[in-house]
Protein backbone atom coordinates (compact mmCIF):
# COMPACT_ATOMS: atom_id res chain seq x y z
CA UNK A 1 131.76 124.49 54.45
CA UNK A 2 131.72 127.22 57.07
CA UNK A 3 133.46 124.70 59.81
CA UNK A 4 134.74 121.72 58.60
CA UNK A 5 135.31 120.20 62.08
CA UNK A 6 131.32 120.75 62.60
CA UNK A 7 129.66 117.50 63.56
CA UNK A 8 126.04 118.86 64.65
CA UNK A 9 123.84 117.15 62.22
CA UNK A 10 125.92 113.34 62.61
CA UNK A 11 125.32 110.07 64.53
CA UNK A 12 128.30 108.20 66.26
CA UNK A 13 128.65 105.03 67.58
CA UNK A 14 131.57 104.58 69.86
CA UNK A 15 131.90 101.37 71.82
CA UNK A 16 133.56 101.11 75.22
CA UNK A 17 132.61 104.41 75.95
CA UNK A 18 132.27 103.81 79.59
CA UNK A 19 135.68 104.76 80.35
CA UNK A 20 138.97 105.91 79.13
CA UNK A 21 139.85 106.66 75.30
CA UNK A 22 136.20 106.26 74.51
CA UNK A 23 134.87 108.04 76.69
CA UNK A 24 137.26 110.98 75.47
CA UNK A 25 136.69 110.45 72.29
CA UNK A 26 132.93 110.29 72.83
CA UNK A 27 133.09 113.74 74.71
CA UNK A 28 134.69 115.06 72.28
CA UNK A 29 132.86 114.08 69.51
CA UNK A 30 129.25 114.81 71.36
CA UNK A 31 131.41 118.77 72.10
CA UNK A 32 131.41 118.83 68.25
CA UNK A 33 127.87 118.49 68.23
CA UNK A 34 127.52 114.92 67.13
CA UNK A 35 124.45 112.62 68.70
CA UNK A 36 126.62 109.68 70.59
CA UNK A 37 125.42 106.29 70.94
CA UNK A 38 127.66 104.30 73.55
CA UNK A 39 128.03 100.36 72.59
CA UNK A 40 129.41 98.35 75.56
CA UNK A 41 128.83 96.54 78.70
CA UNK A 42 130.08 98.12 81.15
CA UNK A 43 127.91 101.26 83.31
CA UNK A 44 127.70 104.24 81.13
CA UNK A 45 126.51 106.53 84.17
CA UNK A 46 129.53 108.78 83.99
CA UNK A 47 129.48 108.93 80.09
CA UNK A 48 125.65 110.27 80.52
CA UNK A 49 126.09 112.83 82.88
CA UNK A 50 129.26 114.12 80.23
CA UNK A 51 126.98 113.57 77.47
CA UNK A 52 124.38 115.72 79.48
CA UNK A 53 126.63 118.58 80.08
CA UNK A 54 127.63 118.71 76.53
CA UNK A 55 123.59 119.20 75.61
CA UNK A 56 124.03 116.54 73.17
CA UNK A 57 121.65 113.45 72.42
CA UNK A 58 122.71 110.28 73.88
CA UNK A 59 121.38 106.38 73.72
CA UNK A 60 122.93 103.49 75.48
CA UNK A 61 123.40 99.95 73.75
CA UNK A 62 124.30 97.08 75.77
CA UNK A 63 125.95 94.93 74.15
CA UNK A 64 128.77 92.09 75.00
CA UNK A 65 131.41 92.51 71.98
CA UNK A 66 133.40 89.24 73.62
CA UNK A 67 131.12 88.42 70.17
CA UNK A 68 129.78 89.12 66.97
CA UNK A 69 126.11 88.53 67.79
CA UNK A 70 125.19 91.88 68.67
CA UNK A 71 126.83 93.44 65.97
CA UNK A 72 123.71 93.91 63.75
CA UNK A 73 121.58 94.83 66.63
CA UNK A 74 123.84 97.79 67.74
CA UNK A 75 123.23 99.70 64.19
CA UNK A 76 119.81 98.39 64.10
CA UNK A 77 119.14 100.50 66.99
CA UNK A 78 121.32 103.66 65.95
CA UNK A 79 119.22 103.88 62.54
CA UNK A 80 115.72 103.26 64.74
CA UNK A 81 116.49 105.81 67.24
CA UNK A 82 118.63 108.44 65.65
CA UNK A 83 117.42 107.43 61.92
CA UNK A 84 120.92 108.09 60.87
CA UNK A 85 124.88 106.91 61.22
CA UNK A 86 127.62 108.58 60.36
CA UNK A 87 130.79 107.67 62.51
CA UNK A 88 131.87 104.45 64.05
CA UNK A 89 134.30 104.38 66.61
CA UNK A 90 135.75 101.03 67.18
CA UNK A 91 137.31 101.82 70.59
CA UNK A 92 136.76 98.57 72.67
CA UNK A 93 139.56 96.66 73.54
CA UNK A 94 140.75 94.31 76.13
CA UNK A 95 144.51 93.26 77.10
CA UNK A 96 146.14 89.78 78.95
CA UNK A 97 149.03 89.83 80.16
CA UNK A 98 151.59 87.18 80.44
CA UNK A 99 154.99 85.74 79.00
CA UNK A 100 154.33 84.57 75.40
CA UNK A 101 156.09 80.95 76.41
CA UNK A 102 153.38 80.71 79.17
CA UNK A 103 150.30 82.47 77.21
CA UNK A 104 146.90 80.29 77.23
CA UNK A 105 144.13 79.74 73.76
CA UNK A 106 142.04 81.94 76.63
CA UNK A 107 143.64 84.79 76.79
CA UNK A 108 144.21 84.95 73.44
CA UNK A 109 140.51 84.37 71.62
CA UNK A 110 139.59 87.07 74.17
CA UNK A 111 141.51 89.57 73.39
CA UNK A 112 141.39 88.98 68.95
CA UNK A 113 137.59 88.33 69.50
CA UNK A 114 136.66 92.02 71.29
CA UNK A 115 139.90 93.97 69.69
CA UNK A 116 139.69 92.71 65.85
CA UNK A 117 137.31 90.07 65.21
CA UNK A 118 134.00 92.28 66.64
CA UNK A 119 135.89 95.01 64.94
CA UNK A 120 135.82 93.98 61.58
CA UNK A 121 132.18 93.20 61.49
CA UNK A 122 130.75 96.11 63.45
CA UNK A 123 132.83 98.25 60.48
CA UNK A 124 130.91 95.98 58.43
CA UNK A 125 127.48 96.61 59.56
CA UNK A 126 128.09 100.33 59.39
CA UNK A 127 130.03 100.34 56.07
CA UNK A 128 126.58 98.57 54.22
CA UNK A 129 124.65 100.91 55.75
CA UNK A 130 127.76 104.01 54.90
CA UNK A 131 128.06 102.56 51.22
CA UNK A 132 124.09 102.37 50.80
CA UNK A 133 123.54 106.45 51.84
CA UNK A 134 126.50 107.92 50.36
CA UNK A 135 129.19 107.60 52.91
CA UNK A 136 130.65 107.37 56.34
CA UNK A 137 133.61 107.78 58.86
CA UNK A 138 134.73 104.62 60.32
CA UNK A 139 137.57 105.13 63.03
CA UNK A 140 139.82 102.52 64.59
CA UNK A 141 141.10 102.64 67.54
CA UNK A 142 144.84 101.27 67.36
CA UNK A 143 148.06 101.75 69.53
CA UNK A 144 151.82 101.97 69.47
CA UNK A 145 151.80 98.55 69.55
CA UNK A 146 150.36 98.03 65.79
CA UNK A 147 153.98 99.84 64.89
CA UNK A 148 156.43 98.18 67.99
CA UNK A 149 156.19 94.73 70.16
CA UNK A 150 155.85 95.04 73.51
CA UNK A 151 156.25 92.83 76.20
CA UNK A 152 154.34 90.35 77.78
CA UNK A 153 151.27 90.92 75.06
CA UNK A 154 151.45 89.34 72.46
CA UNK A 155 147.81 88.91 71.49
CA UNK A 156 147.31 92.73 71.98
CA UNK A 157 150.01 93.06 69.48
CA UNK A 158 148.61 90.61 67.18
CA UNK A 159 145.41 92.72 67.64
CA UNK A 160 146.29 96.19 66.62
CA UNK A 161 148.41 95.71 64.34
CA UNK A 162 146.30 93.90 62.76
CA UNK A 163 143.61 96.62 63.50
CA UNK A 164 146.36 98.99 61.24
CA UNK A 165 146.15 96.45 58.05
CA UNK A 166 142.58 95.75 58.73
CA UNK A 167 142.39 100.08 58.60
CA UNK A 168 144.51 100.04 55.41
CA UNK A 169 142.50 97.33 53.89
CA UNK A 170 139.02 98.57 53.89
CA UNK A 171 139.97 102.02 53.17
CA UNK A 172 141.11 100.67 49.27
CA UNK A 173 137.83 99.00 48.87
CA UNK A 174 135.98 101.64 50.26
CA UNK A 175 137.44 105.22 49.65
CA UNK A 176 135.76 105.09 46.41
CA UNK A 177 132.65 104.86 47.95
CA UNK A 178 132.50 107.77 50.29
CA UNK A 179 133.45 106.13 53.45
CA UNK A 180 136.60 107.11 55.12
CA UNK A 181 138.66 104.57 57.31
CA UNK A 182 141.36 105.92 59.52
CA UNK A 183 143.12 104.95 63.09
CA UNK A 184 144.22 106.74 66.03
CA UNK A 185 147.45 104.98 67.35
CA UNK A 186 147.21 106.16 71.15
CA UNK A 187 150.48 106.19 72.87
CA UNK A 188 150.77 105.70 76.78
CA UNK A 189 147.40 107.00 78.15
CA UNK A 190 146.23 106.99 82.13
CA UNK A 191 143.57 104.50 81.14
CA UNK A 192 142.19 101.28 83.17
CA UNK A 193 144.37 99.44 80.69
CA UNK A 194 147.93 100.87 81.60
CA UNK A 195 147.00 100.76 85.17
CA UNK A 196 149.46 97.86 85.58
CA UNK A 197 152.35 99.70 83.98
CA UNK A 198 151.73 102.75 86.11
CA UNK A 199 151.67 100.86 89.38
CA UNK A 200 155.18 99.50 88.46
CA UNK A 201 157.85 101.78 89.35
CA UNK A 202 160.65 100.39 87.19
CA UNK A 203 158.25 100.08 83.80
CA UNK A 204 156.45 103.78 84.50
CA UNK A 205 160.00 105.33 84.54
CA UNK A 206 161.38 103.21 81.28
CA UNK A 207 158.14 104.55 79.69
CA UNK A 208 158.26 108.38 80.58
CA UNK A 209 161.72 108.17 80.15
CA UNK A 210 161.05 107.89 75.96
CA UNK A 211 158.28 110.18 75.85
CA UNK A 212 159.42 113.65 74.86
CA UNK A 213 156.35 115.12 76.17
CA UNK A 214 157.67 113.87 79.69
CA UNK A 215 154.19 112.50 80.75
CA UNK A 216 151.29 109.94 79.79
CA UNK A 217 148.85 111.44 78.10
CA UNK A 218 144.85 112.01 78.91
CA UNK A 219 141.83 110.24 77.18
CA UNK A 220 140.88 114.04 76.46
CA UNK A 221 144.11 114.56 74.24
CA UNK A 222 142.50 112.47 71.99
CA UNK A 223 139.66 114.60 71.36
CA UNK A 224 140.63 116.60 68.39
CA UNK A 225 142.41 113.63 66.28
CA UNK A 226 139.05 111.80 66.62
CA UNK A 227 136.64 114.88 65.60
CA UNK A 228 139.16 115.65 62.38
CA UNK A 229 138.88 112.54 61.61
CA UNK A 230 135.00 111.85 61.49
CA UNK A 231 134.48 115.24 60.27
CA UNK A 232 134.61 117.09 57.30
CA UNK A 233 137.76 118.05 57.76
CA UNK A 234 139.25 114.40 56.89
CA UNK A 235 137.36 114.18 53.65
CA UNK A 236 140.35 113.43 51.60
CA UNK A 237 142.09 111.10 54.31
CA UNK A 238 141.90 107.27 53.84
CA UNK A 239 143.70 104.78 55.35
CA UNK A 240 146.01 106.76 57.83
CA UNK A 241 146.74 105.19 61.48
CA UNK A 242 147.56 108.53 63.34
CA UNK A 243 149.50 107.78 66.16
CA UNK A 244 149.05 110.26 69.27
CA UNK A 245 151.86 109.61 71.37
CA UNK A 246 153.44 112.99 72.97
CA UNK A 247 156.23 112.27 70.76
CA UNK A 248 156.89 108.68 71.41
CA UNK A 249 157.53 107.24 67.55
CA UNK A 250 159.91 109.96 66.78
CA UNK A 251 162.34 108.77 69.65
């Protein structure tokens, strides 16, 4: 293999790619050469015009992942207009905040249904269709929190880590059959998500204050874990949740 890290002839699904750590991630991957479709509901105008500038093939999906229903549809598409899929990036994610003693049923069915539930059977749909042609790449998007606690989120917790066992789990039933499933653990990242923690003085400081790097990190730092991992290049890695952090687990 002349460049293992080559992803010119693949097909990637990455939802939430309208912003953020999937919109990194689909950058990067679409830099790599790979053809990107973007899964979400949200605009993907600013995606496009990256995807554009990268000279790579790009298709939108809309598609609510509050649910499972468009699940099937979202691959359907991918094989009709690409005729091929290679890499799934489960990068969609939502996050409620609130005490745990005051958290609603809401807030937490929305956040398991988007961040695990659609999760598990989008890496479904892609793993029959990964297990049927001879393999696949099938990367999770976790966080620090599927290793630590937090506060105030307790069904984001819930959620990634059990996004890390859910990683761990399908990789031993399907390493054997060519399809590789790994996680990126993002640490503190200038994303719509941490805007809250950002805007609050006390919590930023506490936060860059463990980070060795001295800094939160941008959606484009993710780039190269996520093309090693749905390239070549991982061929031999199952079940790993890689945690990109500038430093923050080895505090």
């Amino acid at each position: 293999m002349a460049n293992p890290f080559d992803l010119s002839d693949r097909v990637a699904i990455v939802t939430g790619a309208n912003t953020g750590i999937g919109q990194g991630v689909a950058v990067a991957l679409a830099q790599a050469g790979a053809s990107i479709v973007a899964a979400g509901r949200s605009s993907m105008h600013e995606t496009e015009a990256m995807m554009k500038e990268a000279g790579t093939r790009f298709h939108i999906v809309k598609a609510d992942l509050s649910t499972i229903e468009p699940v099937k549809a979202i691959v359907a598409e991918t094989l009709n207009v690409f005729g091929r899929l290679d890499i799934l990036v489960n990068n969609a994610g939502i996050i409620r905040r609130a005490d745990a003693i005051d958290f609603t049923e809401d807030d937490w069915d929305a956040v398991m249904d988007v961040n695990l539930k659609t999760a598990f059977f989008l890496s479904q749909a892609a793993g029959r269709h990964m297990i049927a042609t001879g393999g696949g790449k099938i990367i999770n998007i976790a966080s620090m929190l599927s290793f630590q606690g937090g506060i105030r989120v307790p069904s984001y917790t819930a959620s990634k880590s059990g996004l890390a066992g859910l990683t761990r789990q399908l990789a031993c039933e399907w390493a054997d059959k060519g399809v590789n499933v790994n996680a990126i653990a993002p640490g503190y990242f200038a994303t719509n998500n941490t805007a809250a923690l950002r805007d609050d003085p006390d919590r930023c400081a506490s936060i860059l204050s463990r980070i060795p790097a001295g800094r939160w990190g941008t959606p484009a730092e993710l780039g190269g874990a996520a093309v090693f991992l749905a390239s070549g290049a991982s061929d031999y890695v199952h079940g790993v949740v890689l945690p990109v952090d500038g430093g923050w687990l080895a505090r």
